[in-house]
Every structure is written in C-alpha cells, then in structure tokens.
PDB file of N, CA and C in Angstrom:
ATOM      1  N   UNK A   1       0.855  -1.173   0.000  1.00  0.00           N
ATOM      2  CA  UNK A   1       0.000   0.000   0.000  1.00  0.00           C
ATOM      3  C   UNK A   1       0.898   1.232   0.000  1.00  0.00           C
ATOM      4  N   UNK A   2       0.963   1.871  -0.841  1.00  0.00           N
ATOM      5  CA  UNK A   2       1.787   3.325  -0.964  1.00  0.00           C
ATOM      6  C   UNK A   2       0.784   4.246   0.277  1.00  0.00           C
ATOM      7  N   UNK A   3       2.315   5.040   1.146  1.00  0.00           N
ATOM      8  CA  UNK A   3       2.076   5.664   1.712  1.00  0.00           C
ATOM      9  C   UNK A   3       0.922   7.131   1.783  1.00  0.00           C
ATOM     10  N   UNK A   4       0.899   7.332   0.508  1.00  0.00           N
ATOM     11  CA  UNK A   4      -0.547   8.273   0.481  1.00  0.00           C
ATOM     12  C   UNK A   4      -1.717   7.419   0.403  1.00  0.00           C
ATOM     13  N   UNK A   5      -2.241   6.251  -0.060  1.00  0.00           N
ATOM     14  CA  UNK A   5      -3.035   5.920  -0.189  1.00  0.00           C
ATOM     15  C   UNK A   5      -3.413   5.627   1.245  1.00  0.00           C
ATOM     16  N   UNK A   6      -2.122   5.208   2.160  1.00  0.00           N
ATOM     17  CA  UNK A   6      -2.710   4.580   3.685  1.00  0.00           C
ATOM     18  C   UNK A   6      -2.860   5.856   4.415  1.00  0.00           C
ATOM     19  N   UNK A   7      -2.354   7.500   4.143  1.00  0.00           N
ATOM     20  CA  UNK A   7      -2.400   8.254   4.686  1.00  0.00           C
ATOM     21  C   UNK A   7      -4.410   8.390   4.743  1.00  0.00           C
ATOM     22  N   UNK A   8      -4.655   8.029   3.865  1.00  0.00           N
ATOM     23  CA  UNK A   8      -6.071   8.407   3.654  1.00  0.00           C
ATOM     24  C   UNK A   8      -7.020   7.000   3.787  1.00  0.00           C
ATOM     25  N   UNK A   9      -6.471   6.278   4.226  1.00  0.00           N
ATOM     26  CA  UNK A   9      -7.442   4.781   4.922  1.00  0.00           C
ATOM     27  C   UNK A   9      -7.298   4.930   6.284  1.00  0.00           C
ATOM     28  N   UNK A  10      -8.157   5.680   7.131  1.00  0.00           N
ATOM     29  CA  UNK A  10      -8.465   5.733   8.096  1.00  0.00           C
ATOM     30  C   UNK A  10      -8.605   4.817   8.745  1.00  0.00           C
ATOM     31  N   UNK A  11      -9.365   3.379   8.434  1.00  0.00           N
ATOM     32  CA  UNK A  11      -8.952   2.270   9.504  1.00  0.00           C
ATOM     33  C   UNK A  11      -7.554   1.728   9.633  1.00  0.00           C
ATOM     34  N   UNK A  12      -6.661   1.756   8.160  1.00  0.00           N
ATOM     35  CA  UNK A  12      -5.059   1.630   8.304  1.00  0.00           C
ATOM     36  C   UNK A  12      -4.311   2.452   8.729  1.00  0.00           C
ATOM     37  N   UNK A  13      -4.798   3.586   9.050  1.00  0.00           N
ATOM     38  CA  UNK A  13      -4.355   4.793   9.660  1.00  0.00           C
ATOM     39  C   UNK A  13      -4.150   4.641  11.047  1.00  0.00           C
ATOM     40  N   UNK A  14      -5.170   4.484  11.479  1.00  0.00           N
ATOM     41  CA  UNK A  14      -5.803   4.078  12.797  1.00  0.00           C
ATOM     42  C   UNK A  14      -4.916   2.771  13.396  1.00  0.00           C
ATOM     43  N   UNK A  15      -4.733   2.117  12.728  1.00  0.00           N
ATOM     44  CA  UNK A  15      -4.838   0.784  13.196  1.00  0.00           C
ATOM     45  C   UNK A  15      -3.032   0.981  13.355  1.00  0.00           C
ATOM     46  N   UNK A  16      -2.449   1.427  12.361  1.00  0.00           N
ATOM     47  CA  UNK A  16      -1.163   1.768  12.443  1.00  0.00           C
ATOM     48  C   UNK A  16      -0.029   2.910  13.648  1.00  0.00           C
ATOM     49  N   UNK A  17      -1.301   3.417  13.785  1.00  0.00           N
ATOM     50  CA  UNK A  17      -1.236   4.760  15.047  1.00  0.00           C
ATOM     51  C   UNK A  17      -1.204   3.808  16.534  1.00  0.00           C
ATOM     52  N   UNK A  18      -2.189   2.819  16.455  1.00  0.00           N
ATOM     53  CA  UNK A  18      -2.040   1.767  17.940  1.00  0.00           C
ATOM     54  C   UNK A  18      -0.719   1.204  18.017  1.00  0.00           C
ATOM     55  N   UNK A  19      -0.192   0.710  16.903  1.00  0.00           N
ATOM     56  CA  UNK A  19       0.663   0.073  16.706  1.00  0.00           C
ATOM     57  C   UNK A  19       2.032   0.169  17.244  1.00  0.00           C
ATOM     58  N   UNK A  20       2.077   1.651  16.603  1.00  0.00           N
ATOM     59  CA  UNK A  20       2.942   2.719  16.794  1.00  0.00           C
ATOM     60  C   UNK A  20       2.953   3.162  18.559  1.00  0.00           C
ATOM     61  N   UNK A  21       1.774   3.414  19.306  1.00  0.00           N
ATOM     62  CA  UNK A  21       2.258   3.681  20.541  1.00  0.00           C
ATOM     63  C   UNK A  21       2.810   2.720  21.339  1.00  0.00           C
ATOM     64  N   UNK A  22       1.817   1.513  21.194  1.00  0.00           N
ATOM     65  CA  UNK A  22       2.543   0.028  21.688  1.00  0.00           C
ATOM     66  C   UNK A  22       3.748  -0.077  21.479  1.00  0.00           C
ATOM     67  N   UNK A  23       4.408  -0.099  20.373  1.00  0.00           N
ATOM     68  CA  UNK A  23       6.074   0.254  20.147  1.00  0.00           C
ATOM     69  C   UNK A  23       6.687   1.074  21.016  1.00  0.00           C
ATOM     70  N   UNK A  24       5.942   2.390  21.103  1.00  0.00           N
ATOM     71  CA  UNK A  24       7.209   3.413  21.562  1.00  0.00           C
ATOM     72  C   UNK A  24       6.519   3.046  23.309  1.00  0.00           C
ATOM     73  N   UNK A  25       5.465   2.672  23.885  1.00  0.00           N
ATOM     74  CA  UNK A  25       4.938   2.408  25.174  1.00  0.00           C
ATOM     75  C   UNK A  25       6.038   1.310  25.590  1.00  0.00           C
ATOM     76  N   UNK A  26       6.604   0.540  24.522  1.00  0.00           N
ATOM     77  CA  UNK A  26       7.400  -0.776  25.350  1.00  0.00           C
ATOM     78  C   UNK A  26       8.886  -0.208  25.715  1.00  0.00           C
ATOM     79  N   UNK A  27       9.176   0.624  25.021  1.00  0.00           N
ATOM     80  CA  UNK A  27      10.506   2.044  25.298  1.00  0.00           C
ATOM     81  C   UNK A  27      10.576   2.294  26.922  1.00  0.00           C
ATOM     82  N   UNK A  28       9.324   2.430  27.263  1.00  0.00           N
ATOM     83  CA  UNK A  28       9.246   3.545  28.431  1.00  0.00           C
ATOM     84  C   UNK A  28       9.352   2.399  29.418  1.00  0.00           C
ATOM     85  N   UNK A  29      10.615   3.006  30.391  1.00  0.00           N
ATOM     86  CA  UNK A  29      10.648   2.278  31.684  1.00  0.00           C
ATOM     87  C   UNK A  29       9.479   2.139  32.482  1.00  0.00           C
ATOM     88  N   UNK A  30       9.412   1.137  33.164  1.00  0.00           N
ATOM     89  CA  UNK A  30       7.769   0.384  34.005  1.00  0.00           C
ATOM     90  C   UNK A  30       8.377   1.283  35.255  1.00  0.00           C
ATOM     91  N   UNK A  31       7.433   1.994  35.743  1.00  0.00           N
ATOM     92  CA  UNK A  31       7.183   2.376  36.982  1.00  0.00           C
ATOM     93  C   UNK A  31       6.229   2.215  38.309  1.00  0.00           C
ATOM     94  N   UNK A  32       6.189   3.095  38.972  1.00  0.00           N
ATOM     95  CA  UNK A  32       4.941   3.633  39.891  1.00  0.00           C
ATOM     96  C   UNK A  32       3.933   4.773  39.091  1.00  0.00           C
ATOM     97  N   UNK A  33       4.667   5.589  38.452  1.00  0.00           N
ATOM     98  CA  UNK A  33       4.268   6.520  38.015  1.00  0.00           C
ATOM     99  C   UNK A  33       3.951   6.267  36.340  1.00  0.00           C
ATOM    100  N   UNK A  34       5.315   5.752  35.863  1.00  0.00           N
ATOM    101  CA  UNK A  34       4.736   5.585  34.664  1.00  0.00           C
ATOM    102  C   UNK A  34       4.058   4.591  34.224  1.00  0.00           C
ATOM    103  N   UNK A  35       3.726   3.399  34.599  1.00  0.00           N
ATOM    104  CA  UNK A  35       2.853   2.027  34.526  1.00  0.00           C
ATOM    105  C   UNK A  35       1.124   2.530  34.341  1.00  0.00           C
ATOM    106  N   UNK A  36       0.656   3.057  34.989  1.00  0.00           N
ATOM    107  CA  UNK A  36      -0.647   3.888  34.645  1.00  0.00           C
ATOM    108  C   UNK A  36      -0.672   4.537  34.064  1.00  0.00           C
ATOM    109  N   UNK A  37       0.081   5.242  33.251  1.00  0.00           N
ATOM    110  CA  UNK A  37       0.444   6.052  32.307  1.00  0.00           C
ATOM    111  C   UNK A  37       0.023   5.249  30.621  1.00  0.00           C
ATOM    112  N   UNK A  38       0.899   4.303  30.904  1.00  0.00           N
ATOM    113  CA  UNK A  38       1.425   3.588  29.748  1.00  0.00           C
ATOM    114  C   UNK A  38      -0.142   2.823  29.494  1.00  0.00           C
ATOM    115  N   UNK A  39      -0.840   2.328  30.653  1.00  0.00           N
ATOM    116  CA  UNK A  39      -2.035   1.369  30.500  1.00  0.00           C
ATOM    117  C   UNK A  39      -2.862   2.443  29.993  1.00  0.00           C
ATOM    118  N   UNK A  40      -2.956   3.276  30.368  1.00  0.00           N
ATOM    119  CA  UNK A  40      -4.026   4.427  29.358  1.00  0.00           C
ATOM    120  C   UNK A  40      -3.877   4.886  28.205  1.00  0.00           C
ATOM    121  N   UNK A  41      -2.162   5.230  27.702  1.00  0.00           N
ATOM    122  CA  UNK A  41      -2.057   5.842  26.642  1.00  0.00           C
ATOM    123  C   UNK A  41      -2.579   4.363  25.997  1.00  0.00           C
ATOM    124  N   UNK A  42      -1.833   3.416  26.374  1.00  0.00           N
ATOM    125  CA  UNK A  42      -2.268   2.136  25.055  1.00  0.00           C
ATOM    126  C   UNK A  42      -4.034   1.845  25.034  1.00  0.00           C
ATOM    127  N   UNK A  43      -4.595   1.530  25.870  1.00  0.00           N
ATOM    128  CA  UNK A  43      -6.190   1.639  25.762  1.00  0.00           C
ATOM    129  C   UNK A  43      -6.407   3.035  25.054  1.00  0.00           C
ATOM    130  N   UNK A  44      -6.310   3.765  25.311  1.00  0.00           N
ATOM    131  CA  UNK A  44      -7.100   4.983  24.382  1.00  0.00           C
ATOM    132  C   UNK A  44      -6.223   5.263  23.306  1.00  0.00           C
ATOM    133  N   UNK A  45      -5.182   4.629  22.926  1.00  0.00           N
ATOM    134  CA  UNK A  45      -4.739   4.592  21.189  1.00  0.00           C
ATOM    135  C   UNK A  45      -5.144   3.578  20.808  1.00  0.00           C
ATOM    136  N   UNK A  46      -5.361   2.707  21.100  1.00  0.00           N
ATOM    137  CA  UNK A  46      -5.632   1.366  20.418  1.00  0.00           C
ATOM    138  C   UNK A  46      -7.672   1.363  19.807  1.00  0.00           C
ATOM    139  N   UNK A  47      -7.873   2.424  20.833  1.00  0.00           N
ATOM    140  CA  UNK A  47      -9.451   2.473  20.997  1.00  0.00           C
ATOM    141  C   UNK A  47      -9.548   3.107  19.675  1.00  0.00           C
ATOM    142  N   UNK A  48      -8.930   3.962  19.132  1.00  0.00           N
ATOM    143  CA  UNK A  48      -9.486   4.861  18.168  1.00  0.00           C
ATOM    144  C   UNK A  48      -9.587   3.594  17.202  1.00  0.00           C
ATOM    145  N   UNK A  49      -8.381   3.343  16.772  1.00  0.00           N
ATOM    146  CA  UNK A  49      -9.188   2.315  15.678  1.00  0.00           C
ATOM    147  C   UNK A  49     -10.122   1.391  15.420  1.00  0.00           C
ATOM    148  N   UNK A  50      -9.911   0.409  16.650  1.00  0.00           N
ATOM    149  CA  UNK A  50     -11.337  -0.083  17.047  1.00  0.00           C
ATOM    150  C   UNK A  50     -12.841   0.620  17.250  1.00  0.00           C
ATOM    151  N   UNK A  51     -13.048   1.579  17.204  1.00  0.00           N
ATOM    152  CA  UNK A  51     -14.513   2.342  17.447  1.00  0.00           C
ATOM    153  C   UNK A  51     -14.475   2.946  15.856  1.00  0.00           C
ATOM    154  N   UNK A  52     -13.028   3.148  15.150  1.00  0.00           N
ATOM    155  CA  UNK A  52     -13.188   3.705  13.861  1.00  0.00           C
ATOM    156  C   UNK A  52     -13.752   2.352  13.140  1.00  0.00           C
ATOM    157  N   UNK A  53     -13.374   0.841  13.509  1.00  0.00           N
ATOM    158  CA  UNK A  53     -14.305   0.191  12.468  1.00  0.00           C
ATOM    159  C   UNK A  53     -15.349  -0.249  13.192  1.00  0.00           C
ATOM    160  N   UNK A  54     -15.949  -0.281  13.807  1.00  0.00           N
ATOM    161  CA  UNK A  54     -17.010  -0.538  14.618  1.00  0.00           C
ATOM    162  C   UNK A  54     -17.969   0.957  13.837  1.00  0.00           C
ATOM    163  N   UNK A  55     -17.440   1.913  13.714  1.00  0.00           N
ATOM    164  CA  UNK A  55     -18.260   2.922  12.972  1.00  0.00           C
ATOM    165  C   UNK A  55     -18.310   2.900  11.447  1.00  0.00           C
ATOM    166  N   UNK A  56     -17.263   1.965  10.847  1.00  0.00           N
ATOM    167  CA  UNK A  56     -17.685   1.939   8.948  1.00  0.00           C
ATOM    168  C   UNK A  56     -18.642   1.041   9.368  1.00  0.00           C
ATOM    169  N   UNK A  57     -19.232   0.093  10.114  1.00  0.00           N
ATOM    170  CA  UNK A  57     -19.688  -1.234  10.069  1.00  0.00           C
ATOM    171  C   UNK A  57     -21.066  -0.640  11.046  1.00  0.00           C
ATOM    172  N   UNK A  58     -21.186   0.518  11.231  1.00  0.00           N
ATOM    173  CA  UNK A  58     -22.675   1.080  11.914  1.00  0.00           C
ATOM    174  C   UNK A  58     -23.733   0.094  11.275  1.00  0.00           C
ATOM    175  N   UNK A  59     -24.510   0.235  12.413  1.00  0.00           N
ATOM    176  CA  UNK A  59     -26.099  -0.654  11.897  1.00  0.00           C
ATOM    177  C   UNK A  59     -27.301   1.246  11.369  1.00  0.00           C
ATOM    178  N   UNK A  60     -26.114   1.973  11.699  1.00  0.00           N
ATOM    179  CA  UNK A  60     -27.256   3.065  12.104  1.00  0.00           C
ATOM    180  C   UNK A  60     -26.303   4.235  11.785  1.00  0.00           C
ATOM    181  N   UNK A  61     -27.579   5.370  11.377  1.00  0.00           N
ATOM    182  CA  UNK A  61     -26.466   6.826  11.486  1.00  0.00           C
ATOM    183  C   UNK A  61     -25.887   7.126  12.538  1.00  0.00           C
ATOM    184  N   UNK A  62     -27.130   6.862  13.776  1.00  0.00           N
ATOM    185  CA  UNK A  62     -27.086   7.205  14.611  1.00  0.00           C
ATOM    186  C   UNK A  62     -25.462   6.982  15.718  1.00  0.00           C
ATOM    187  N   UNK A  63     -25.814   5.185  15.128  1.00  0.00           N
ATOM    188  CA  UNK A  63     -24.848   4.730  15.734  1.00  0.00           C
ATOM    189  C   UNK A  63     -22.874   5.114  15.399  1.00  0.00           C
ATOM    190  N   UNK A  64     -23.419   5.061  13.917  1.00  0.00           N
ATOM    191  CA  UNK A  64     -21.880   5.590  12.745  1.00  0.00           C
ATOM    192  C   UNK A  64     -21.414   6.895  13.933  1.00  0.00           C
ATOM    193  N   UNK A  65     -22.336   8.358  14.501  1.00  0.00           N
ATOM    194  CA  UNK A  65     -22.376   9.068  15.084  1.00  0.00           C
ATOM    195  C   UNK A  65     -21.567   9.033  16.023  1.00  0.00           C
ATOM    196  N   UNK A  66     -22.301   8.299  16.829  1.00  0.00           N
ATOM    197  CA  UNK A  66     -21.888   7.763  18.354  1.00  0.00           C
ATOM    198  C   UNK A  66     -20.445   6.862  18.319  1.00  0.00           C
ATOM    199  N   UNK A  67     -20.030   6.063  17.511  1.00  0.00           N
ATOM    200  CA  UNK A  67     -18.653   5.651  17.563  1.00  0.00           C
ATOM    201  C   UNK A  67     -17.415   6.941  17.097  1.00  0.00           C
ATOM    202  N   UNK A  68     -18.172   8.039  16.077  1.00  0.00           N
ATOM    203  CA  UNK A  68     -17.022   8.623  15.734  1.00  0.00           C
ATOM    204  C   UNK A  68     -16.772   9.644  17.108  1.00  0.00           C
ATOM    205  N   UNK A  69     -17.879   9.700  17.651  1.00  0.00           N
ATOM    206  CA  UNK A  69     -17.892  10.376  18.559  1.00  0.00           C
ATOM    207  C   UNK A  69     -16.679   9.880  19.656  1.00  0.00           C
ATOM    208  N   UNK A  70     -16.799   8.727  20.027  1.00  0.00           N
ATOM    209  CA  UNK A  70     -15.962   8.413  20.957  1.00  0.00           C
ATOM    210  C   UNK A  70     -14.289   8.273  20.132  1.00  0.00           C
ATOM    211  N   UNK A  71     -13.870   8.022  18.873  1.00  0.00           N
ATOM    212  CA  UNK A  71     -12.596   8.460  18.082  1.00  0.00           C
ATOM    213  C   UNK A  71     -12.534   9.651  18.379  1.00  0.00           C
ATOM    214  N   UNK A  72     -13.164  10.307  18.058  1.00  0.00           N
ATOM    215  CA  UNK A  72     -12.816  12.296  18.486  1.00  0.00           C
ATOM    216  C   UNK A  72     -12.764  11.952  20.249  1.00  0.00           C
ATOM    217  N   UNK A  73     -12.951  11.414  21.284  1.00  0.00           N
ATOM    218  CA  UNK A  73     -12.492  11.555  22.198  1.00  0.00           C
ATOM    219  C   UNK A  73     -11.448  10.934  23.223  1.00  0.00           C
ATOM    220  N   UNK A  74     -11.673   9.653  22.181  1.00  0.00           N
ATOM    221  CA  UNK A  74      -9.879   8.663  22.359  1.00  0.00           C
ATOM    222  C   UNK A  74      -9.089   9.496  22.103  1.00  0.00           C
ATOM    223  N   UNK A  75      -9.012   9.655  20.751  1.00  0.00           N
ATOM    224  CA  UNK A  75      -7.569  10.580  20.141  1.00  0.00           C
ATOM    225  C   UNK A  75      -7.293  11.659  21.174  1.00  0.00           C
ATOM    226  N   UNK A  76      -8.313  12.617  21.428  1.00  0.00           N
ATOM    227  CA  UNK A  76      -8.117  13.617  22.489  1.00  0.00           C
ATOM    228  C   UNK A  76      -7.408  13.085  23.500  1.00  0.00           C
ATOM    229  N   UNK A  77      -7.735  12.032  24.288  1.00  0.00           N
ATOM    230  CA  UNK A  77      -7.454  11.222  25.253  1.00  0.00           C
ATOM    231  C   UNK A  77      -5.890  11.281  25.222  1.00  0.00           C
ATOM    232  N   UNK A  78      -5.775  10.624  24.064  1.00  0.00           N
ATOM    233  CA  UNK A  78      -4.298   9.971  24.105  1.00  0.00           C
ATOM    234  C   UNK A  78      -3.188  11.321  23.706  1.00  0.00           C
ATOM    235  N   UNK A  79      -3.502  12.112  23.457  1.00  0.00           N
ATOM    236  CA  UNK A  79      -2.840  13.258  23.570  1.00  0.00           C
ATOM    237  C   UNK A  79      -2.323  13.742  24.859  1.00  0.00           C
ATOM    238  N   UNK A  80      -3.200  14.009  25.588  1.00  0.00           N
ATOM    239  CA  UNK A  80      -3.180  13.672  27.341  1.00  0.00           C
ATOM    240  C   UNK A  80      -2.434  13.252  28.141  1.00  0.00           C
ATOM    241  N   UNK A  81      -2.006  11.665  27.243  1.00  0.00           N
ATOM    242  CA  UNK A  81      -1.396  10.870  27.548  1.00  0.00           C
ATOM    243  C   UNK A  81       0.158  10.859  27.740  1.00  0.00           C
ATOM    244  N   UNK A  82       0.024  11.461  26.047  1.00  0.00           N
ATOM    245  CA  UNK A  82       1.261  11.211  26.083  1.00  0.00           C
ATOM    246  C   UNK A  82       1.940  12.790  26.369  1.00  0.00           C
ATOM    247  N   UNK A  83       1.168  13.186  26.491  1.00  0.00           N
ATOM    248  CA  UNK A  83       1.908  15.022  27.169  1.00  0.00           C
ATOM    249  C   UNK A  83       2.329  14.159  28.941  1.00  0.00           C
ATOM    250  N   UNK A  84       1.597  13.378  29.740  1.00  0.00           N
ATOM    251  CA  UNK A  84       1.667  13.347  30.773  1.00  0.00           C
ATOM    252  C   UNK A  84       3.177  11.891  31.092  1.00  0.00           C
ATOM    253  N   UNK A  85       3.234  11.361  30.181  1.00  0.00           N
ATOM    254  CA  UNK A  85       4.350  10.624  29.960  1.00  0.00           C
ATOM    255  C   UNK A  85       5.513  11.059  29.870  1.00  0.00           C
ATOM    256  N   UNK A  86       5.400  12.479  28.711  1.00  0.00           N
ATOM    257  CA  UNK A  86       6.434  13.328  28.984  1.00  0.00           C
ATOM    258  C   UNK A  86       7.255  13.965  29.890  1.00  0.00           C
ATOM    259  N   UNK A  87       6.163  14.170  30.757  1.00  0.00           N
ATOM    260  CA  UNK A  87       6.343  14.943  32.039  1.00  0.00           C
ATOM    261  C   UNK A  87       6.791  13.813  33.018  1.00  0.00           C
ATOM    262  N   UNK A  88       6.723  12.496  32.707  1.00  0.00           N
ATOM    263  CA  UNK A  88       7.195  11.374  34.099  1.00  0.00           C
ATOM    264  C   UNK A  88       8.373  11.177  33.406  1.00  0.00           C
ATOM    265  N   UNK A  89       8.694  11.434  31.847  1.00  0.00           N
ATOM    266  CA  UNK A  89       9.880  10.415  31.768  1.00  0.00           C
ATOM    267  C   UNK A  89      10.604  11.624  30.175  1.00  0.00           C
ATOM    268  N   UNK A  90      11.097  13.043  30.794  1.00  0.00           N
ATOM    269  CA  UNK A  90      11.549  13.772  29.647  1.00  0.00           C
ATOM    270  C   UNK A  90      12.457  13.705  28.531  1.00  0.00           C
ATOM    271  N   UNK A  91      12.830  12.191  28.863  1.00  0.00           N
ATOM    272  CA  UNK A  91      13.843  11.923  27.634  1.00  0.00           C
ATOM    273  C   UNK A  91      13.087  11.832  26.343  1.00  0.00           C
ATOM    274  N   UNK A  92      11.949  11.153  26.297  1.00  0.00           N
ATOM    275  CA  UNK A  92      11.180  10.355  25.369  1.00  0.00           C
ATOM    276  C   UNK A  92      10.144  11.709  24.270  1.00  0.00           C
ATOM    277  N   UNK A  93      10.601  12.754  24.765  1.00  0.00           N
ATOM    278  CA  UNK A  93       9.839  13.817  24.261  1.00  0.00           C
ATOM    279  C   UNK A  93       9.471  13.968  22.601  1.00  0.00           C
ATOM    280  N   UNK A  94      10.695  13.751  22.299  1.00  0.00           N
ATOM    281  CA  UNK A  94      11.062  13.631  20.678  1.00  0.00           C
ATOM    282  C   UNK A  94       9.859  12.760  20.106  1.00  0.00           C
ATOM    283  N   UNK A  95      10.038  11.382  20.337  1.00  0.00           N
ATOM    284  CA  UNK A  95       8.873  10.656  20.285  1.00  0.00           C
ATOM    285  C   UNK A  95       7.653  11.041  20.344  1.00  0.00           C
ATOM    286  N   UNK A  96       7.561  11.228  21.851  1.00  0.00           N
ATOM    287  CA  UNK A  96       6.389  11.638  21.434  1.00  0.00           C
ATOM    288  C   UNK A  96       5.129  12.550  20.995  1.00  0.00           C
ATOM    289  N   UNK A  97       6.029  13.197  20.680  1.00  0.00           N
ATOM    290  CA  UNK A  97       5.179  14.758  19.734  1.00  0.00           C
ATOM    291  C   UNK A  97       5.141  14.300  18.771  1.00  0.00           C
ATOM    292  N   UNK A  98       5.755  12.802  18.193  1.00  0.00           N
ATOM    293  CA  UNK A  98       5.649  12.357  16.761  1.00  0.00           C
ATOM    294  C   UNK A  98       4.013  12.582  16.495  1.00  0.00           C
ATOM    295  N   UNK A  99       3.884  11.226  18.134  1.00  0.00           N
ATOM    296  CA  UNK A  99       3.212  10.800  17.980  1.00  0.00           C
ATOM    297  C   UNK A  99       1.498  11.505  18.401  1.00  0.00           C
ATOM    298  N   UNK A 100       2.396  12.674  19.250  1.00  0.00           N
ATOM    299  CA  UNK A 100       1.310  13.578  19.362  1.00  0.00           C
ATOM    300  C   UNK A 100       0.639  14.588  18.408  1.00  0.00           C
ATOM    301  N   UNK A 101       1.618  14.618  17.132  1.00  0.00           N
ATOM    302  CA  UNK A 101       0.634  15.035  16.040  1.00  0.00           C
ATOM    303  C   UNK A 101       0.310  14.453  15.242  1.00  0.00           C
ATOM    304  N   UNK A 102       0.021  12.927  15.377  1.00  0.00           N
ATOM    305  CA  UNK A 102      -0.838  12.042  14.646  1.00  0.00           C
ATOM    306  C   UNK A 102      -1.950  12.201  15.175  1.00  0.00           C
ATOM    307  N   UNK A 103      -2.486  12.145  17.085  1.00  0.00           N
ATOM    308  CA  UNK A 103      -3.209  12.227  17.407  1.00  0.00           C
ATOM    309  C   UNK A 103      -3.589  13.276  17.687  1.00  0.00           C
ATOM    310  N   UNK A 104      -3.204  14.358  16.965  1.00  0.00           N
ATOM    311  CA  UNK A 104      -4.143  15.313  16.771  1.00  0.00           C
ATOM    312  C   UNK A 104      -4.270  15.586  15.585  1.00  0.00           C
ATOM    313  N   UNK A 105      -3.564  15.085  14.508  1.00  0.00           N
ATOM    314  CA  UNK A 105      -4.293  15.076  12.925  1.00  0.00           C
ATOM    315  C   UNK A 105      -5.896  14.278  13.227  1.00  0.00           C
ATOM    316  N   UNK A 106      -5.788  12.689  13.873  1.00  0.00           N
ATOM    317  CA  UNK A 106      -6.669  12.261  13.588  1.00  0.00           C
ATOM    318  C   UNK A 106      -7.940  12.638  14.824  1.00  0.00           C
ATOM    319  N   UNK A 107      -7.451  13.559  15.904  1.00  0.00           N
ATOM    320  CA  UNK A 107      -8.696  14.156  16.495  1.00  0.00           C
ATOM    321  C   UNK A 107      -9.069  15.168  15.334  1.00  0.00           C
ATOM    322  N   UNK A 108      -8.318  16.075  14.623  1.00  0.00           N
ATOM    323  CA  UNK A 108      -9.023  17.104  14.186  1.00  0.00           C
ATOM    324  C   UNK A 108     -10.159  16.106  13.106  1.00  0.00           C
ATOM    325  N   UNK A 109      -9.531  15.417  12.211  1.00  0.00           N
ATOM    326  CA  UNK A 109     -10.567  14.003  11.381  1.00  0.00           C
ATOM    327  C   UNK A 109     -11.505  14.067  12.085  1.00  0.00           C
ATOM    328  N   UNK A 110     -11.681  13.420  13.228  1.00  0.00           N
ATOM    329  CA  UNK A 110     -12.375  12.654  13.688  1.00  0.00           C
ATOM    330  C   UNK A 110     -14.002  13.839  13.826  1.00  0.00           C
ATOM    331  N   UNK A 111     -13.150  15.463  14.586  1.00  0.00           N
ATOM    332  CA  UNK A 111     -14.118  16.130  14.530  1.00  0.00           C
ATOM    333  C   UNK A 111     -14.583  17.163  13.550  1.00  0.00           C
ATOM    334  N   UNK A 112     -14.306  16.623  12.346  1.00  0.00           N
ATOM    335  CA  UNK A 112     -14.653  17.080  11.128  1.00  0.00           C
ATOM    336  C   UNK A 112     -15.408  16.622  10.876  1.00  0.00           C
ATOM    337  N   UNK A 113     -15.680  15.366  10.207  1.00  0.00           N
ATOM    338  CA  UNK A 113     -16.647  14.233  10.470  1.00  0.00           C
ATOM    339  C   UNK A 113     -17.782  14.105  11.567  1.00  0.00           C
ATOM    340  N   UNK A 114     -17.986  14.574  12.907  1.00  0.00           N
ATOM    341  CA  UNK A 114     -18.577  15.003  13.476  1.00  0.00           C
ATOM    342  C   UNK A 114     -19.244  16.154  13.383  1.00  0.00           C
ATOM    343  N   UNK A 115     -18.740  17.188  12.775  1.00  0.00           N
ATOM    344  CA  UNK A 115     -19.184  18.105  12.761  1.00  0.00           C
ATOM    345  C   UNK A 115     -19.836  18.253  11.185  1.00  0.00           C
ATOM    346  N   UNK A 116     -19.364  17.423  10.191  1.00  0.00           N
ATOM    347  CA  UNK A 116     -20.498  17.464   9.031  1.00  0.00           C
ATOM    348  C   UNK A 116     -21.335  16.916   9.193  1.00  0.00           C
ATOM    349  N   UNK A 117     -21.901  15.434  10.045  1.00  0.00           N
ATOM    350  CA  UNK A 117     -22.872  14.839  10.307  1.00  0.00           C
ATOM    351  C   UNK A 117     -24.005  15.951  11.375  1.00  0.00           C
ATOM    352  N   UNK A 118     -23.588  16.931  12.102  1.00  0.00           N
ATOM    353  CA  UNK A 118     -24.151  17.316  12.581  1.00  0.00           C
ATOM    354  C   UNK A 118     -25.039  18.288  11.338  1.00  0.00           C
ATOM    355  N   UNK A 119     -24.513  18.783  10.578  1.00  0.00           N
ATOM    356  CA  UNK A 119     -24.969  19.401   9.263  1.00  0.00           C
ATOM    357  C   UNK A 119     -26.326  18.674   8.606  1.00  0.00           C
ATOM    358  N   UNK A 120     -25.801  17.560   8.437  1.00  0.00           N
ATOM    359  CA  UNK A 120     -26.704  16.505   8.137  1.00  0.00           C
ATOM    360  C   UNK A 120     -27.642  16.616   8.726  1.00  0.00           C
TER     361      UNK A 120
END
C-alpha cells in the first residue's frame, strides 16, 4: 500500500497509530508513576481504531455518530497521555510529539466528520 493511499485509509491509519504507541509504550521504563500512564495511553490509542471500524460497520447513522464520537475523544485522550508521559519520563519527548501530532491530525478528522454529520 503506498504511503498516500494509507495516509487516507483511516482504519489503516488508525490501526497503524495503535501500533505505533505500543512500540514506543514498550521504550518507556515500568514504573509507579509511569505504569498507569502507559495502560491508558495504550487503551485509548488502540481504541481509536477499534470504534473507527465498529463505525464503517454502523447498523445506524445514529450509531456511525456515536462511535465517531468516541474516536474524536480517544484521540483527544491519548494526547493527554502522552503530554503526561512526557512529564514522568523527559527523555522520550522527541517521540512523542511524533506521535502527538498524529493524534491530533486524527482528532481534528475525527471532529470534522462530526461536525459534518451534525450538518446533516
């Protein structure tokens, strides 16, 4: 798959973005502090993609709605995350602003898409 084409497949997008924190999450020394850290950033990166296909595969608008809804608030999430990772462990910074403007390319997505359905 050429890299523009996956830039714009949102579930390979997605699915590649989990991937990606799990990688750089196994980097980060296990702590007190950072161990809860790490269990959240990976649940709420991993979530976006999962609720992103759980939403091509809606039974409902309603529902298509309600999953993108919660992608626009994973991604947010994991932004969070990894700002607060930063702050337990400042070496890793580089990283993760990589990875913090993926997850905010794909929050701004997510509430674009939200916000045309509301149009709708």
């Amino acid at each position: 798959m050429s890299e523009k084409k996956s830039k714009y497949d949102l579930e390979e997008r997605t699915a590649r973005f989990g991937e990606d924190v799990i990688r750089f999450c196994k980097k980060i020394p296990s702590g007190e502090i950072t161990s809860p850290i790490i269990n959240q950033l990976i649940r709420s990166s991993i979530s976006i993609g999962a609720n992103y296909s759980e939403a091509d595969d809606a039974e409902s608008k309603k529902d298509f709605k309600h999953k993108i809804g919660i992608c626009k608030k994973e991604s947010r999430e994991t932004k969070h995350h990894l700002r607060m990772i930063v702050a337990a462990v400042p070496g890793i910074s580089r990283e993760a602003m990589i990875l913090w403007q993926e997850a905010k390319e794909l929050n701004l997505i997510f509430n674009a898409i939200n916000n045309k359905l509301k149009e709708n």
